[in-house]
C-alpha atoms as a PDB file:
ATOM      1  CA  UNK A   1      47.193  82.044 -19.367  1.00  0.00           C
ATOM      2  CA  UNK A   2      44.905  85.053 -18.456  1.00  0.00           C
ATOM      3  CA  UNK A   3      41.870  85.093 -16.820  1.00  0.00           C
ATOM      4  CA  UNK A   4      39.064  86.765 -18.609  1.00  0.00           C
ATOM      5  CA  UNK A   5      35.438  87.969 -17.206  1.00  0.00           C
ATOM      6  CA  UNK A   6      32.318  87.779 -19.266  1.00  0.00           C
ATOM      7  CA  UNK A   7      28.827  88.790 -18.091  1.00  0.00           C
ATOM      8  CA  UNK A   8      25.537  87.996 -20.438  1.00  0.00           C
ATOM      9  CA  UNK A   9      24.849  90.909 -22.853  1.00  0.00           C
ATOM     10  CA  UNK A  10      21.018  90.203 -21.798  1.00  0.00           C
ATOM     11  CA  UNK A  11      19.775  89.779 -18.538  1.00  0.00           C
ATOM     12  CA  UNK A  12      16.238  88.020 -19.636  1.00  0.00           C
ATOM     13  CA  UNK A  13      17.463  85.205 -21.667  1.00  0.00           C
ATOM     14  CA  UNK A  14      20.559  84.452 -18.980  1.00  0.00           C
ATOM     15  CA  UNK A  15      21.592  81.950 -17.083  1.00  0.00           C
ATOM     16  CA  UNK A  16      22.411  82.523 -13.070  1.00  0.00           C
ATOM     17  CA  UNK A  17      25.817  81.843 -14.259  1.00  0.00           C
ATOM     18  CA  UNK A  18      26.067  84.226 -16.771  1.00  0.00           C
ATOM     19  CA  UNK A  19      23.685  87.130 -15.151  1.00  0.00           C
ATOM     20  CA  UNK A  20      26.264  86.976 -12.263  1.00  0.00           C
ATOM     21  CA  UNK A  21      29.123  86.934 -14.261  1.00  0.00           C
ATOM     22  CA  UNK A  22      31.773  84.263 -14.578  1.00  0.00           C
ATOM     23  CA  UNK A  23      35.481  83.890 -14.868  1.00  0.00           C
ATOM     24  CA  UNK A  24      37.610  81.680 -17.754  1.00  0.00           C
ATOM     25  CA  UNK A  25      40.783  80.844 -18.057  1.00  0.00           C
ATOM     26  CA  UNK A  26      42.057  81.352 -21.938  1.00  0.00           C
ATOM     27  CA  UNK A  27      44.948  81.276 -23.758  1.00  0.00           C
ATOM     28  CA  UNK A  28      45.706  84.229 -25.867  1.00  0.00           C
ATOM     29  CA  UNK A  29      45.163  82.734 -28.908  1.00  0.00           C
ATOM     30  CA  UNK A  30      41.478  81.523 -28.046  1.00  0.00           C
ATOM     31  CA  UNK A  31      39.452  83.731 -29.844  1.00  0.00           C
ATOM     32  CA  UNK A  32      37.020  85.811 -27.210  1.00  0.00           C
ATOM     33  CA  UNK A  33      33.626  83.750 -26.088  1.00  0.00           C
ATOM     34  CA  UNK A  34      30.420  85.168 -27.564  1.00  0.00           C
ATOM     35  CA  UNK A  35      28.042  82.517 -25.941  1.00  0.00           C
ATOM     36  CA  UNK A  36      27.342  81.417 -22.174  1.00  0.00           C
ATOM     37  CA  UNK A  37      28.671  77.723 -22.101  1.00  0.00           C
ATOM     38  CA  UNK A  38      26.095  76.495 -20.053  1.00  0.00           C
ATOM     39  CA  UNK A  39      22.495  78.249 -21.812  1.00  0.00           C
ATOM     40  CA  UNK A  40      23.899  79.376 -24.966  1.00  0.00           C
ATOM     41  CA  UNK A  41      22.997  83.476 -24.291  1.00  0.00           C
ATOM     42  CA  UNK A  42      25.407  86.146 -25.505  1.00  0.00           C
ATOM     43  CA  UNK A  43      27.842  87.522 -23.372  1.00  0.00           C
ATOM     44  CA  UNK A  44      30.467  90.467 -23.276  1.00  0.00           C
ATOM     45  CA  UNK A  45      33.970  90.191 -22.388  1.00  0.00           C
ATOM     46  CA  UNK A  46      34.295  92.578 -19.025  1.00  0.00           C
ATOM     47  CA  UNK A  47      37.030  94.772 -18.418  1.00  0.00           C
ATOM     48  CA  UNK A  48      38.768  94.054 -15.192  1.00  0.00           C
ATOM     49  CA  UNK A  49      41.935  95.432 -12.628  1.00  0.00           C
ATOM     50  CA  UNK A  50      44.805  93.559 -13.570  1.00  0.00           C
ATOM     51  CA  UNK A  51      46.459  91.920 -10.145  1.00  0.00           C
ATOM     52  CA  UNK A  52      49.233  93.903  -9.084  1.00  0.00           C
ATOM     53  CA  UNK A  53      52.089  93.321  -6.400  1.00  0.00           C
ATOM     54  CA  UNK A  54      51.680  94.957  -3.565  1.00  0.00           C
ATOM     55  CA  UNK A  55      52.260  97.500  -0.965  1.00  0.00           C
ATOM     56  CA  UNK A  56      56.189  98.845  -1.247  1.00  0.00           C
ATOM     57  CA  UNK A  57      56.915  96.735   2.108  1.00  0.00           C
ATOM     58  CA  UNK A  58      55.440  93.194   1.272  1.00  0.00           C
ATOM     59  CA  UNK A  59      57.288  93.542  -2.159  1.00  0.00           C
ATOM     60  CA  UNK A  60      60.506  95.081   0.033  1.00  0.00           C
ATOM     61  CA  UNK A  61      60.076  91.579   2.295  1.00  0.00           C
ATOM     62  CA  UNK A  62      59.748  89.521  -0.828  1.00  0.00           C
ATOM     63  CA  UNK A  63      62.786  90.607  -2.176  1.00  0.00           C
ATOM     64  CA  UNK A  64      64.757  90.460   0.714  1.00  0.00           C
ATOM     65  CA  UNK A  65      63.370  86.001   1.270  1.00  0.00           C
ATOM     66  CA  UNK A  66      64.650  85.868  -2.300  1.00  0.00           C
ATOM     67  CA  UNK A  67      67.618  86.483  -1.634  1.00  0.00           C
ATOM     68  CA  UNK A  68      68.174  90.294  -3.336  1.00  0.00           C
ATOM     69  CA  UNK A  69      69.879  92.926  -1.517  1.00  0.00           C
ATOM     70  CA  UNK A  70      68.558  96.466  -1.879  1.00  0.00           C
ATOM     71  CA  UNK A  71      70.947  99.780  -2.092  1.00  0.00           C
ATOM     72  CA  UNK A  72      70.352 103.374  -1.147  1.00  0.00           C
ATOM     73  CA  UNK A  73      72.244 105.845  -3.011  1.00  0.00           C
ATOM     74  CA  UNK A  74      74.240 108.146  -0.590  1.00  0.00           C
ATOM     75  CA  UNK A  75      75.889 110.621  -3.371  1.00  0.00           C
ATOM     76  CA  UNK A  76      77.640 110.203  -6.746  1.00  0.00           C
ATOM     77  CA  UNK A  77      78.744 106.744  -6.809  1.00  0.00           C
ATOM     78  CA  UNK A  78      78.231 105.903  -3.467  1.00  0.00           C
ATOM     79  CA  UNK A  79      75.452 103.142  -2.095  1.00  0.00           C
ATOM     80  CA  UNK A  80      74.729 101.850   1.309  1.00  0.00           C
ATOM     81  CA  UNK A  81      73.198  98.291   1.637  1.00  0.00           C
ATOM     82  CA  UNK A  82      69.931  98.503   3.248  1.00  0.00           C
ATOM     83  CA  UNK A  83      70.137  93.908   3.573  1.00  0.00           C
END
């Protein structure tokens, strides 16, 4: 399930909880929340950076725990095995 940000819509009838934003975990079905769940003010879903992998080595390392061997193409047909 994602994780979705909301932050209150307005600042003077908010919450700390909701003034500071606050994170939710929802299924994708759930329709988005309107309301702060603990004072009732309106809030806006916040668009976020999604959580990517990683720098080339750390996924290269990953890979290579797993188990999965990784090629380098020499010429037409022709790979070396890097591990």
């Amino acid at each position: 399930m994602p994780i979705y940000e909301y932050k209150a819509k307005d600042l003077a009838r908010s919450c700390p909880h909701c003034a500071n934003g606050f994170e939710e975990i929802r299924a994708l079905s759930a329709p988005p929340r309107t309301i702060c769940p603990r004072c009732n003010a309106p809030v806006a879903k916040q668009i976020s950076a999604p959580a990517v992998g990683g720098s080339k080595s750390s996924l290269d390392d990953r890979a290579k725990k797993a188990g999965f061997s990784k090629l380098k193409r020499l010429g037409k047909g022709e790979y070396e095995k890097l591990y």
